[in-house]
C-alpha atoms as a PDB file:
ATOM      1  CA  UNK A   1      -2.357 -47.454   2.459  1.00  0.00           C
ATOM      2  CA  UNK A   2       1.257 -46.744   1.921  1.00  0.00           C
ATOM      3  CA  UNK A   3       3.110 -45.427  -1.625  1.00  0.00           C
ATOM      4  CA  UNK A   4       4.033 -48.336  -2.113  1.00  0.00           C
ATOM      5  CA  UNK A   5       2.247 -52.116  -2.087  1.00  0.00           C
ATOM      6  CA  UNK A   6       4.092 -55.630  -2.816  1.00  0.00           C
ATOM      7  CA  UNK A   7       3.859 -58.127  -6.125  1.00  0.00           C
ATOM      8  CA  UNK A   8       4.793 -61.755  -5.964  1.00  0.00           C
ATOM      9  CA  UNK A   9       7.177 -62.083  -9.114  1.00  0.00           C
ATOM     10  CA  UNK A  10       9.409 -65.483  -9.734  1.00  0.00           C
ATOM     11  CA  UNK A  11       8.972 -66.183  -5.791  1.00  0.00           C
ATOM     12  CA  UNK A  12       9.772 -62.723  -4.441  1.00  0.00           C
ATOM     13  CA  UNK A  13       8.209 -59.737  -3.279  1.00  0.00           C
ATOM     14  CA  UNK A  14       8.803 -56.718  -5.487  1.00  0.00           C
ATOM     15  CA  UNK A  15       7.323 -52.916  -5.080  1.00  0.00           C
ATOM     16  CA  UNK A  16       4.167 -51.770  -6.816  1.00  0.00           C
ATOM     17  CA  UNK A  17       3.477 -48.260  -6.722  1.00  0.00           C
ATOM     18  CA  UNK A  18       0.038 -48.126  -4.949  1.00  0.00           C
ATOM     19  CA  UNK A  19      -0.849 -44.603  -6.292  1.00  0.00           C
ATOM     20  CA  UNK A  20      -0.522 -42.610  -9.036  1.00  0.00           C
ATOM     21  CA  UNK A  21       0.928 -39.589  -6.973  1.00  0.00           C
ATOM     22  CA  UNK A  22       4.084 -41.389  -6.525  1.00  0.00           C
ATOM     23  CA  UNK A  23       4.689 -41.642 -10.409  1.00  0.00           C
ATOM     24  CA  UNK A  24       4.570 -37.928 -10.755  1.00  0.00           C
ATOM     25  CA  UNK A  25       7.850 -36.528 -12.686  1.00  0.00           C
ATOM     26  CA  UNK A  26       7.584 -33.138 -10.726  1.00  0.00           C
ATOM     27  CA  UNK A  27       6.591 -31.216 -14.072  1.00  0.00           C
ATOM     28  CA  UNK A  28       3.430 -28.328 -13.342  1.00  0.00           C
ATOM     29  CA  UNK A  29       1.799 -25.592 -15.609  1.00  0.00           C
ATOM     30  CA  UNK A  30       4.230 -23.283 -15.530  1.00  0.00           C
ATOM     31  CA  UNK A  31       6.672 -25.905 -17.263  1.00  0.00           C
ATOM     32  CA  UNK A  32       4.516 -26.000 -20.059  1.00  0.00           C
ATOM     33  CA  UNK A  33       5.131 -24.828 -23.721  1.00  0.00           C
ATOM     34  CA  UNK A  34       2.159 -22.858 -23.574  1.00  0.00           C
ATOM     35  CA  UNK A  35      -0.140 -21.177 -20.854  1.00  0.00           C
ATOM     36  CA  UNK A  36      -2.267 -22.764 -18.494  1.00  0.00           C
ATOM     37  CA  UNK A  37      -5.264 -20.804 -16.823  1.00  0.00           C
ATOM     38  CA  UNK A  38      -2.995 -17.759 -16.930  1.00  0.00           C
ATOM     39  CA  UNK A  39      -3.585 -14.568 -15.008  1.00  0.00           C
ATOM     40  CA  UNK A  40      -5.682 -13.565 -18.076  1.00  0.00           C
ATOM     41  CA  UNK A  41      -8.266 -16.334 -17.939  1.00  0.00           C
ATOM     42  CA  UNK A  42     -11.170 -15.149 -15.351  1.00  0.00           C
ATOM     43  CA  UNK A  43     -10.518 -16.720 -11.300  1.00  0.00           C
ATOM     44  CA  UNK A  44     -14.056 -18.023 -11.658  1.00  0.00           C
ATOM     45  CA  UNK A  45     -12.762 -20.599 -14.122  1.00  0.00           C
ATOM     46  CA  UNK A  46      -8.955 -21.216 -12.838  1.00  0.00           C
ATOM     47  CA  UNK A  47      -9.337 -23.814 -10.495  1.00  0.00           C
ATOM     48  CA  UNK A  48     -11.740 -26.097 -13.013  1.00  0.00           C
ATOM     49  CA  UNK A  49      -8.956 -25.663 -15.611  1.00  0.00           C
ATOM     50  CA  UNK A  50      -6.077 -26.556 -13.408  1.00  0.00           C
ATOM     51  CA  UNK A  51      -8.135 -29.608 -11.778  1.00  0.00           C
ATOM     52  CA  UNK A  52      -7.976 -30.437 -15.242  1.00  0.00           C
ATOM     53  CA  UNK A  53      -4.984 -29.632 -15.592  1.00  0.00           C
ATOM     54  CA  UNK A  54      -3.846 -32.409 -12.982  1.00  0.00           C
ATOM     55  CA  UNK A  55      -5.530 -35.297 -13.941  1.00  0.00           C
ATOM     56  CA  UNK A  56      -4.037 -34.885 -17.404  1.00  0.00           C
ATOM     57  CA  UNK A  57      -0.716 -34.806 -15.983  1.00  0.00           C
ATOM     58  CA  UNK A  58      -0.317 -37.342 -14.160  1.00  0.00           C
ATOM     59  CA  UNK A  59      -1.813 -39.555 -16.849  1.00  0.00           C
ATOM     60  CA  UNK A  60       0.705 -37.902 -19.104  1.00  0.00           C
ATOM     61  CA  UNK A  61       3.642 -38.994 -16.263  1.00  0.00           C
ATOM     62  CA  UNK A  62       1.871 -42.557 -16.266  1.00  0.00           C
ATOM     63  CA  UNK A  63       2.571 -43.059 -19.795  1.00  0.00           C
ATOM     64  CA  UNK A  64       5.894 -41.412 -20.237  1.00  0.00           C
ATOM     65  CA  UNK A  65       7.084 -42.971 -17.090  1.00  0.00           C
ATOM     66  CA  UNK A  66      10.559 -44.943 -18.032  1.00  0.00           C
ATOM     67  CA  UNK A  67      10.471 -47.712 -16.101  1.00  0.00           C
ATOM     68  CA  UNK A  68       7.383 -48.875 -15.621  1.00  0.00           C
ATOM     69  CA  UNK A  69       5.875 -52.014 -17.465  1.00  0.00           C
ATOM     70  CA  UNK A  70       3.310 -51.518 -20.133  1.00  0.00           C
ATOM     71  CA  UNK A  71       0.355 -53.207 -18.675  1.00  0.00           C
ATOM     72  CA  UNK A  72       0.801 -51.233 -15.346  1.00  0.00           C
ATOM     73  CA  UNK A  73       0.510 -48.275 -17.178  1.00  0.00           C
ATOM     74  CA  UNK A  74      -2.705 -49.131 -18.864  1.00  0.00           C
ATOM     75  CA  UNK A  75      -3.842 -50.229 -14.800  1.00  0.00           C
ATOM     76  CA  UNK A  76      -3.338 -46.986 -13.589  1.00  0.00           C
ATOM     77  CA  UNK A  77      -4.838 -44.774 -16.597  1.00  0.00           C
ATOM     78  CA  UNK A  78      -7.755 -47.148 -16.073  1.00  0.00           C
ATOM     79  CA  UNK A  79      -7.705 -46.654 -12.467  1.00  0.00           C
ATOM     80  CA  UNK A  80      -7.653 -42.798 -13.502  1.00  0.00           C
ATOM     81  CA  UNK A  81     -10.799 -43.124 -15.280  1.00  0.00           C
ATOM     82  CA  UNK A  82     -12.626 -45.232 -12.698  1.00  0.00           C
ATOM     83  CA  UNK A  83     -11.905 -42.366  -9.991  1.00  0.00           C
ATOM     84  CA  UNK A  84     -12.789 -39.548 -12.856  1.00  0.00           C
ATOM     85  CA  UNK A  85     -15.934 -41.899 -13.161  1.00  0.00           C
ATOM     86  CA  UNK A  86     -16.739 -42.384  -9.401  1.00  0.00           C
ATOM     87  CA  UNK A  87     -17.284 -43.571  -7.217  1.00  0.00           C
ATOM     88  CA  UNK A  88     -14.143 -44.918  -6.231  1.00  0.00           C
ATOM     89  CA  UNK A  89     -11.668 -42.623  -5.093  1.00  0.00           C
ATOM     90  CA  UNK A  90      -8.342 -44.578  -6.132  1.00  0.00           C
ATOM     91  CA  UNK A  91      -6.775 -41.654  -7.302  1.00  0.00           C
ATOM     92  CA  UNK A  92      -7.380 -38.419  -5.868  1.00  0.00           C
ATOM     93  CA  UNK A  93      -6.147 -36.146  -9.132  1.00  0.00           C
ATOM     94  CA  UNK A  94      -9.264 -38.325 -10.497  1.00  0.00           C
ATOM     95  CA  UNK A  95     -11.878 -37.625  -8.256  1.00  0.00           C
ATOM     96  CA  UNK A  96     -10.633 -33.678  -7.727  1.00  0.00           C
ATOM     97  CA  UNK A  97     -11.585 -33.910 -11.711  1.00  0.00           C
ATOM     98  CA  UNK A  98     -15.152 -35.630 -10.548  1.00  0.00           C
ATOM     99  CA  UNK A  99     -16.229 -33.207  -8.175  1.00  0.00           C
ATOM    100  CA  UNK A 100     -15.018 -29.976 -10.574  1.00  0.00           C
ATOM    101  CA  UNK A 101     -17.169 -31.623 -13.310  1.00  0.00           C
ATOM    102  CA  UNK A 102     -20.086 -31.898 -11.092  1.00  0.00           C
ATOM    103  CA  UNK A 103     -20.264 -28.267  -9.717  1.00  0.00           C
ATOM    104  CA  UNK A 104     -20.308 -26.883 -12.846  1.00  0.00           C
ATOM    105  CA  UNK A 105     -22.651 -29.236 -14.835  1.00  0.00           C
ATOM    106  CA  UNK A 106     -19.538 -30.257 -17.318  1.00  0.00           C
ATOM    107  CA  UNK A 107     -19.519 -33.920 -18.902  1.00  0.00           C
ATOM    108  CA  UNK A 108     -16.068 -35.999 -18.410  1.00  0.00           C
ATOM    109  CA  UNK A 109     -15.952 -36.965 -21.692  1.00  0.00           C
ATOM    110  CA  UNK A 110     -13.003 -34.397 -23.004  1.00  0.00           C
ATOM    111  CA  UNK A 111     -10.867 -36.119 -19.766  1.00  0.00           C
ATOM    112  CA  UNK A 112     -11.514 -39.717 -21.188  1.00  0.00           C
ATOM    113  CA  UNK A 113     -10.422 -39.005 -24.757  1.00  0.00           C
ATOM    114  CA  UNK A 114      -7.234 -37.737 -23.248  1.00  0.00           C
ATOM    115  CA  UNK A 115      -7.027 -41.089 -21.375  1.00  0.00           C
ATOM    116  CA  UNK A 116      -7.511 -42.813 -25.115  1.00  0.00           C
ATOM    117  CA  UNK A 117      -4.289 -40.763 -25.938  1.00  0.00           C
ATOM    118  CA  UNK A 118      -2.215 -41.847 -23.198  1.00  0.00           C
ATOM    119  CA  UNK A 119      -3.344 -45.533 -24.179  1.00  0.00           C
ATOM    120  CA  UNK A 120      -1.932 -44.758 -27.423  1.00  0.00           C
ATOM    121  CA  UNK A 121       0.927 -43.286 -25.906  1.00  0.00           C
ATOM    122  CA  UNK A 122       1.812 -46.455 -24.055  1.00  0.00           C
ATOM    123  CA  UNK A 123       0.974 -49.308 -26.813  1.00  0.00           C
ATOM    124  CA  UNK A 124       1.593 -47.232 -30.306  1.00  0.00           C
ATOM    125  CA  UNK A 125       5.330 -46.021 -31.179  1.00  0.00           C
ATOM    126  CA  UNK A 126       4.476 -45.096 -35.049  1.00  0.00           C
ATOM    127  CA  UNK A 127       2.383 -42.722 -37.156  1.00  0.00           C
ATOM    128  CA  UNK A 128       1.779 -43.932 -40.595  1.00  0.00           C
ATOM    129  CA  UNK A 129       0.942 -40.319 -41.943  1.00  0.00           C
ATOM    130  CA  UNK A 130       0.460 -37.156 -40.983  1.00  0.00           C
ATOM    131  CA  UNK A 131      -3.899 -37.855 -41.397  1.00  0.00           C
ATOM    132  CA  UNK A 132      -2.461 -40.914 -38.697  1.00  0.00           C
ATOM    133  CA  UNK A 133      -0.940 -38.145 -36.297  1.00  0.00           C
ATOM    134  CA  UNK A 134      -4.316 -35.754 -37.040  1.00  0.00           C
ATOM    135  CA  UNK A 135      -6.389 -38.414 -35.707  1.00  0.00           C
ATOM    136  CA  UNK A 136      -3.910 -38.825 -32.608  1.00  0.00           C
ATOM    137  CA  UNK A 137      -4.396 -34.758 -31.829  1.00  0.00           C
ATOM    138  CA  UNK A 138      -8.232 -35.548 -31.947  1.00  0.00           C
ATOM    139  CA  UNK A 139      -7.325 -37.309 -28.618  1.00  0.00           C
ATOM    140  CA  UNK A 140      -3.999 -35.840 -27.709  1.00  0.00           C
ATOM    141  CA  UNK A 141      -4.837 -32.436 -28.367  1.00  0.00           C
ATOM    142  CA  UNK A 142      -8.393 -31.336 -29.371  1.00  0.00           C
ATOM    143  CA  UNK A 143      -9.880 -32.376 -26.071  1.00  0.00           C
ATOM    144  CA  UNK A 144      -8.254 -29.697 -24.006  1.00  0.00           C
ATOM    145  CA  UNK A 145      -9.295 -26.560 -25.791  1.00  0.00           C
ATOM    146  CA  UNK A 146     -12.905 -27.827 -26.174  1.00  0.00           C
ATOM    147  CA  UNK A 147     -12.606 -27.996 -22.733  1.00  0.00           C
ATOM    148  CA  UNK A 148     -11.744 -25.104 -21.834  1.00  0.00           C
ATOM    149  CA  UNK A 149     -14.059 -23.288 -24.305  1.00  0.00           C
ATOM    150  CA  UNK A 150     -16.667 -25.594 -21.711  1.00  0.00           C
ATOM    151  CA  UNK A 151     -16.282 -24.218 -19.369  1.00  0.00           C
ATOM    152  CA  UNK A 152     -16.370 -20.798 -20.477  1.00  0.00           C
ATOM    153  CA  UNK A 153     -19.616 -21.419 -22.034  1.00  0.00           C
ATOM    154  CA  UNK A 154     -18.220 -20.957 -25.220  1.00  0.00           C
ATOM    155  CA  UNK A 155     -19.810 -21.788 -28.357  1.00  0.00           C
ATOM    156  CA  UNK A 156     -19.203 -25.240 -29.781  1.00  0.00           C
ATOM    157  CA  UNK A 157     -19.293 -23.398 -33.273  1.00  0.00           C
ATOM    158  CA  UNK A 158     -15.574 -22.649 -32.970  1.00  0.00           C
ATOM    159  CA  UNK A 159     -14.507 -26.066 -32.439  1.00  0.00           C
ATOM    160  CA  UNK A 160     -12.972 -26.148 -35.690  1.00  0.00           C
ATOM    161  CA  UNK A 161     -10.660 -23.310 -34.877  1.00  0.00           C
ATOM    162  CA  UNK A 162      -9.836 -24.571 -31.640  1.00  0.00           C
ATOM    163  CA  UNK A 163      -8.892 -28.318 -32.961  1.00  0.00           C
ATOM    164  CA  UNK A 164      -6.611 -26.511 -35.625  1.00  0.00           C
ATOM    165  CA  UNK A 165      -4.607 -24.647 -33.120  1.00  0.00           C
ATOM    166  CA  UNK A 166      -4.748 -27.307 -30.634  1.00  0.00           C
ATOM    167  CA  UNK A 167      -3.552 -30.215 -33.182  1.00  0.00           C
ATOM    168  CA  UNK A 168      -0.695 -27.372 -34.145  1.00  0.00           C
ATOM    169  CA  UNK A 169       0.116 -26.845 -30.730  1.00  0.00           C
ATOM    170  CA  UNK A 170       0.803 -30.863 -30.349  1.00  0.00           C
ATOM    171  CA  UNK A 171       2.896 -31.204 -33.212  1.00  0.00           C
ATOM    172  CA  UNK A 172       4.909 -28.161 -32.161  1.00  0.00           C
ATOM    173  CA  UNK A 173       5.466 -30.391 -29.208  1.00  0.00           C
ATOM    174  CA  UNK A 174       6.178 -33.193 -30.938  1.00  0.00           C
ATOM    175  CA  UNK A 175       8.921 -31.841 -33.517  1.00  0.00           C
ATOM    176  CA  UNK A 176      11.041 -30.026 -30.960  1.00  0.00           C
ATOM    177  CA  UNK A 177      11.042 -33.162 -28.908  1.00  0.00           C
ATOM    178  CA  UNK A 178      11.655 -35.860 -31.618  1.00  0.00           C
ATOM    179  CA  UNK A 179      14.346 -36.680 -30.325  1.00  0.00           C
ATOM    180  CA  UNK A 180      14.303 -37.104 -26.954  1.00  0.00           C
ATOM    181  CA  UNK A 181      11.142 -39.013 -27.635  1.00  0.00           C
ATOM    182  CA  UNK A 182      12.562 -41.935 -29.725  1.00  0.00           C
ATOM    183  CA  UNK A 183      15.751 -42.066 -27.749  1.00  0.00           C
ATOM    184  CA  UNK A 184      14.019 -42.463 -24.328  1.00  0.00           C
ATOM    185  CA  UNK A 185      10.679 -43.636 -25.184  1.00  0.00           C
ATOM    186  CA  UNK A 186      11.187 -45.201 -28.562  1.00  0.00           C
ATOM    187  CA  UNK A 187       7.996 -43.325 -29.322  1.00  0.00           C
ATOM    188  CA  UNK A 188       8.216 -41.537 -33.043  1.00  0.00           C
ATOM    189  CA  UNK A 189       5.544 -38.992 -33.801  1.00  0.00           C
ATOM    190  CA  UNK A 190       7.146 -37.892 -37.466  1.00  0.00           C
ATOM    191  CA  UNK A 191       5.030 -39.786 -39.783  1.00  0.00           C
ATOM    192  CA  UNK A 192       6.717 -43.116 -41.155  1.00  0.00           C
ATOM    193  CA  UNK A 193       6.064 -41.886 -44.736  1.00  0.00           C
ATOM    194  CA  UNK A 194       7.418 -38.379 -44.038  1.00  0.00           C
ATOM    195  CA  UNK A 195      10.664 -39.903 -43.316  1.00  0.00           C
ATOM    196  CA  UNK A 196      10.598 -42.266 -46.043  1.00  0.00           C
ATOM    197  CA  UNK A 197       9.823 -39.409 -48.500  1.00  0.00           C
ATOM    198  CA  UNK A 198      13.478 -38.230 -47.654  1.00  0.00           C
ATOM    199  CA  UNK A 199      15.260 -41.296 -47.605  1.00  0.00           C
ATOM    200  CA  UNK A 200      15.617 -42.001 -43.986  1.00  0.00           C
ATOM    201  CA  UNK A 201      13.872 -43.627 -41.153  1.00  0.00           C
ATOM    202  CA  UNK A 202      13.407 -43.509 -37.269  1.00  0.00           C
ATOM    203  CA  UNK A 203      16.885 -44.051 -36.541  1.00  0.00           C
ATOM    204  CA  UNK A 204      17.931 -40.643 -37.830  1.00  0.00           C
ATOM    205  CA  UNK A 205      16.741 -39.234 -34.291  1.00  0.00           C
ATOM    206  CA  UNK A 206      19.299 -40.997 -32.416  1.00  0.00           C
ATOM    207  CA  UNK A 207      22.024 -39.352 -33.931  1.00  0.00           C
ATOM    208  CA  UNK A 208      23.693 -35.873 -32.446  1.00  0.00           C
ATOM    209  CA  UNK A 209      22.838 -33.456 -35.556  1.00  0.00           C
ATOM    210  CA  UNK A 210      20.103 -33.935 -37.888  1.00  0.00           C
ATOM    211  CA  UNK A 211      21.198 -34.860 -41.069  1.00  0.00           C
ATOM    212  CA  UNK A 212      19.806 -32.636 -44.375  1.00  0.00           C
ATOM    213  CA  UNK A 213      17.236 -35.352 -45.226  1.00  0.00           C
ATOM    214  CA  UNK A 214      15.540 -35.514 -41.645  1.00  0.00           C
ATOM    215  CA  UNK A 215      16.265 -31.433 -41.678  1.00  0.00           C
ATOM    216  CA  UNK A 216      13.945 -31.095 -44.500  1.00  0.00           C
ATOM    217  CA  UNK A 217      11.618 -33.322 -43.110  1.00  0.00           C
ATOM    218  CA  UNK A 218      10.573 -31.630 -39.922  1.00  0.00           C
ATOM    219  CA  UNK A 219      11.050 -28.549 -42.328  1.00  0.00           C
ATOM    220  CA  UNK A 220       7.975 -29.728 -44.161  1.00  0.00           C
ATOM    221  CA  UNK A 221       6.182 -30.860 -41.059  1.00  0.00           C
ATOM    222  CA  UNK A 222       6.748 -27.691 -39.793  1.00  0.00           C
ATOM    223  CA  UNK A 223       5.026 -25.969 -42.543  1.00  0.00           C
ATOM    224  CA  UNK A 224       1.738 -28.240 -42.741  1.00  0.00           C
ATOM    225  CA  UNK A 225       1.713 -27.149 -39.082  1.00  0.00           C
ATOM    226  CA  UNK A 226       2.231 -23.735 -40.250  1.00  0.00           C
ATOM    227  CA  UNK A 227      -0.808 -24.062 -41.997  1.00  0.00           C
ATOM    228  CA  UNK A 228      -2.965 -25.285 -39.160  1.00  0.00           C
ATOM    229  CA  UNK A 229      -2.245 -22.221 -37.489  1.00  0.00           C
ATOM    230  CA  UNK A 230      -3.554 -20.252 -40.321  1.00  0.00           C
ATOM    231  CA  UNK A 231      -6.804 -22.226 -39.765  1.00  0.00           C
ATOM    232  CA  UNK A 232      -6.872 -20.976 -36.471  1.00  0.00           C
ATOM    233  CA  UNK A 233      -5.497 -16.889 -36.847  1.00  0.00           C
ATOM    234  CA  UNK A 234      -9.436 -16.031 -36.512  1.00  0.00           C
ATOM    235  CA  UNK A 235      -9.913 -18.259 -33.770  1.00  0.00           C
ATOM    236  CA  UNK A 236      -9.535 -15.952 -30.902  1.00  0.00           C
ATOM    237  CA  UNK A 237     -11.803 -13.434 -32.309  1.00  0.00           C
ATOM    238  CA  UNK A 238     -14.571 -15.972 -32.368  1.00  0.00           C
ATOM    239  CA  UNK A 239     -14.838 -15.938 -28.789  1.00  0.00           C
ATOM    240  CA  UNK A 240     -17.327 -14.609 -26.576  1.00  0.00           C
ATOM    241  CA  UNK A 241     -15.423 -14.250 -23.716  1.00  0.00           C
ATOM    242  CA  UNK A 242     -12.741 -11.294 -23.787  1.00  0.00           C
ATOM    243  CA  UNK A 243     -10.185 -12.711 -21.095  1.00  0.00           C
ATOM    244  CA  UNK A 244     -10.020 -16.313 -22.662  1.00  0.00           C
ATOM    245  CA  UNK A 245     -10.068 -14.437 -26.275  1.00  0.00           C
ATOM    246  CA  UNK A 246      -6.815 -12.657 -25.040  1.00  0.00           C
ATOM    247  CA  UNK A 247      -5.460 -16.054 -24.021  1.00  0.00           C
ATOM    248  CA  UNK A 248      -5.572 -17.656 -27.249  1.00  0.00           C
ATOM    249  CA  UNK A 249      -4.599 -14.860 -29.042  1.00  0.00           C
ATOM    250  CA  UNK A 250      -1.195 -15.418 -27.108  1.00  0.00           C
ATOM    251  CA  UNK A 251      -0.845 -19.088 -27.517  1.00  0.00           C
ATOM    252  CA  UNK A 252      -1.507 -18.318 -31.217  1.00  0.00           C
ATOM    253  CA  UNK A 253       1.813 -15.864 -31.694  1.00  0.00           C
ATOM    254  CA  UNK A 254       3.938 -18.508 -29.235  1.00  0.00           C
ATOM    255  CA  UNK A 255       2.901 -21.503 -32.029  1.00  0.00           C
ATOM    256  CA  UNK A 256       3.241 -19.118 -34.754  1.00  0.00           C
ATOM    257  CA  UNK A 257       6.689 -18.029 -33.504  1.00  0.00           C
ATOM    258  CA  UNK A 258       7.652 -21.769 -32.518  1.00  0.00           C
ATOM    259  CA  UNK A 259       6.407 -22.799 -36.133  1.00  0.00           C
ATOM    260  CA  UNK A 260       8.982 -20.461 -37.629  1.00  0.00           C
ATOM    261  CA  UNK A 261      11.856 -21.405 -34.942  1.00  0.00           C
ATOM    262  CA  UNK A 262      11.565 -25.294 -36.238  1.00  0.00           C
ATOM    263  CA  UNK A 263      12.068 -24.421 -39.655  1.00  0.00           C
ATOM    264  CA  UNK A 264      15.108 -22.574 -39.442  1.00  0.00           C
ATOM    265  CA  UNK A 265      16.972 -24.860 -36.385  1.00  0.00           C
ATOM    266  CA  UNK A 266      17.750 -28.139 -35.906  1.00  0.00           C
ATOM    267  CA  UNK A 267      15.928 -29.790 -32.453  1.00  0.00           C
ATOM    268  CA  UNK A 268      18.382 -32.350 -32.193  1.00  0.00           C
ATOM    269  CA  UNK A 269      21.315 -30.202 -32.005  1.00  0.00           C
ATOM    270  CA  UNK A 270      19.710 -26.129 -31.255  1.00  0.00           C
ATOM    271  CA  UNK A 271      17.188 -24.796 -29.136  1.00  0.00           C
ATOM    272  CA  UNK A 272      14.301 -25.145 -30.223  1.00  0.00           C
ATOM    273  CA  UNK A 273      11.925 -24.269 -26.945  1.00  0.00           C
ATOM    274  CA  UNK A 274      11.354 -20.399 -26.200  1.00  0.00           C
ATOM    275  CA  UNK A 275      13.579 -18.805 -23.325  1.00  0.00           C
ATOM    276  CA  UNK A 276      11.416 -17.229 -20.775  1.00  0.00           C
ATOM    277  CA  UNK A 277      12.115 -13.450 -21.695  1.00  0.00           C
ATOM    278  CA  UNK A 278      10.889 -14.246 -25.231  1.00  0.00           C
ATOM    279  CA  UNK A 279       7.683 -15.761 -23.628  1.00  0.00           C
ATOM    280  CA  UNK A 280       7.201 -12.897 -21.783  1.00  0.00           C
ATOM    281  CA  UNK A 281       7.776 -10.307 -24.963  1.00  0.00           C
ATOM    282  CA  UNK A 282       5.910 -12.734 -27.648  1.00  0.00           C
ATOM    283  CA  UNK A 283       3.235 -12.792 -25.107  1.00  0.00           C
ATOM    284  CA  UNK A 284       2.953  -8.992 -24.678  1.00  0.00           C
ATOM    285  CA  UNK A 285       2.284  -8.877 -28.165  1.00  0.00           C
ATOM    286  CA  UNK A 286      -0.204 -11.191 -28.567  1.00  0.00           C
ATOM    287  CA  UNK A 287      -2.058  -9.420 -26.240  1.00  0.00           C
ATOM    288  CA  UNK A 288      -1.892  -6.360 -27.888  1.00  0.00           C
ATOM    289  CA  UNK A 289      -3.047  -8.134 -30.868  1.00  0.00           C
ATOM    290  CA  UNK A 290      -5.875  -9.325 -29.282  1.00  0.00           C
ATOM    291  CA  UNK A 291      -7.101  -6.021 -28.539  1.00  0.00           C
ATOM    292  CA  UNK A 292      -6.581  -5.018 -31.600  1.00  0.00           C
ATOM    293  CA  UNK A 293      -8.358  -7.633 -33.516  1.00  0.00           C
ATOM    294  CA  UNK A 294     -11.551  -7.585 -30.912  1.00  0.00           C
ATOM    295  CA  UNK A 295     -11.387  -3.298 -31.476  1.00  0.00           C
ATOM    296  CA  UNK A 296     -10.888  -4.004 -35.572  1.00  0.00           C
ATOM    297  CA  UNK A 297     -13.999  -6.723 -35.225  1.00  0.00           C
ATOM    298  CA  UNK A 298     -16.382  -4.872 -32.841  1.00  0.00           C
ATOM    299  CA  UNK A 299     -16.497  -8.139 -30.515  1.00  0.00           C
ATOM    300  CA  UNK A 300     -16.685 -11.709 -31.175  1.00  0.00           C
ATOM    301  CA  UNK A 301     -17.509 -12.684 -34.829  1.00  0.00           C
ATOM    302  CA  UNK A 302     -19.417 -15.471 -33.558  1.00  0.00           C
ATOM    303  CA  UNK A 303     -22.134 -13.796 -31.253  1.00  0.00           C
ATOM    304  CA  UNK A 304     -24.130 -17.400 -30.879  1.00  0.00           C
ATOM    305  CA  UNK A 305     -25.541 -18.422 -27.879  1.00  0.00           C
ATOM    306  CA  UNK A 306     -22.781 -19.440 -25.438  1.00  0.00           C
ATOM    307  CA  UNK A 307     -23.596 -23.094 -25.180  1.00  0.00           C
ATOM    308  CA  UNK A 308     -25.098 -25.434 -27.908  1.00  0.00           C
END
């Protein structure tokens, strides 16, 4: 079967993607905000992550996709699950998933509540509050480190460390870019009552500078998120495995340094997204905090079993 299939609309033939490769918006891991199975995480575990990896993004391309209608996106997420499910082998990213799952005894369940996001993503364009948004990261956000910490074996202890950096890392995402996201998605991930606090509403996004109301708003934000990340400062030190430990310990200085960026710039008018030599630098450090933190502790403060 071709890329592309046919749809009878108002008597005339018009072109349905036939597979969810073709909606791909050319974005990989090493666009990302944050790493993704770096060269620190063990090769054992690489190619699980990054089959991972794929299936979430091309979901994520599904539902950020700017033309397509609605209820197509919802038919190919679902026809994402079905192949993630098995057995039919729609879409290939799916059933990669599937198979990586299977060889390493690892349920699909993380995968599907990312799928739940990307509904949301498609149908829901407001967050009430910011316990609204929280509950969003449980499916946005949350799903990916537990993964991860899966597949490693890791404890499921130190879930509550990983869900506080992860939900941190989402709405790091989401305030640098607010703008971009109501003006091309109309999809506003400030909470309605955070901008109503100030004065303002959704349609101070749209405009070239922020103004000082919707300034101190993602200000604020940007401090609650602050405080997630304090949640999560012993996280890395909790795990058993030294590589991934090292990992997190650098995605925890990127947030805590992207936490501190939002609150002094404005991300509809500055840069607001790290330039590569700062990655590289920020990321040196954090592993040489990592060391340092695992030498200061004498190993993981959480010496459970590896799997509940």
């Amino acid at each position: 079967m071709g890329a592309f299939a046919a749809r009878i609309k108002g008597g005339r033939a018009e072109p349905v993607i036939d597979s969810a490769a073709a909606l791909r918006s050319g974005k990989g891991s090493r666009d990302e905000n944050f790493p993704v199975a770096s060269w620190l995480v063990h090769p054992r575990h690489r190619a699980t992550i990054l089959a991972f990896y794929e299936f979430v993004r091309i979901a994520d391309d599904i539902a950020d996709h700017p033309t397509l209608a609605e209820q197509d996106k919802l038919a190919y997420l679902d026809r994402l699950e079905k192949s993630l499910l098995g057995p039919v082998p729609d879409e290939p990213q799916g059933t990669a998933l599937r198979v990586a799952l299977a060889e390493r005894g690892l349920s699909p369940r993380h995968a599907q509540d990312l799928l739940t996001a990307f509904r949301l993503d498609v149908t829901k364009r407001r967050y009430a509050d910011f316990d609204d948004l929280i509950d969003y990261c449980t499916y946005s956000a949350m799903p990916v480190g537990r993964f991860v910490l899966d597949v490693h074996g890791e404890s499921r202890a130190i879930w509550p460390a990983n869900d506080a950096l992860c939900a941190a890392l989402q709405i790091i995402n989401h305030l640098q870019d607010c703008a971009a996201d109501y003006r091309n998605l109309d999809r506003v991930y400030i909470p309605v009552d955070a901008l109503a606090a100030e004065g303002i509403g959704v349609e101070a996004l749209g405009e070239a500078r922020a103004s000082p109301a919707l300034r101190a708003c993602i200000t604020k934000l940007a401090q609650r998120t602050a405080g997630l990340l304090e949640h999560s400062s012993g996280f890395a030190s909790q795990v058993r495995d030294p590589r991934l430990a090292l990992e997190i310990a650098v995605i925890q200085t990127l947030a805590e340094r992207l936490v501190y960026i939002l609150q002094m710039r404005d991300p509809l008018s500055e840069r607001v997204h790290l330039a590569k030599p700062a990655v590289a630098a920020l990321g040196l450090f954090g592993i040489v905090r990592g060391l340092w933190d695992r030498l200061a502790h004498g190993g993981p403060t959480n010496p459970q079993p590896a799997r509940d």
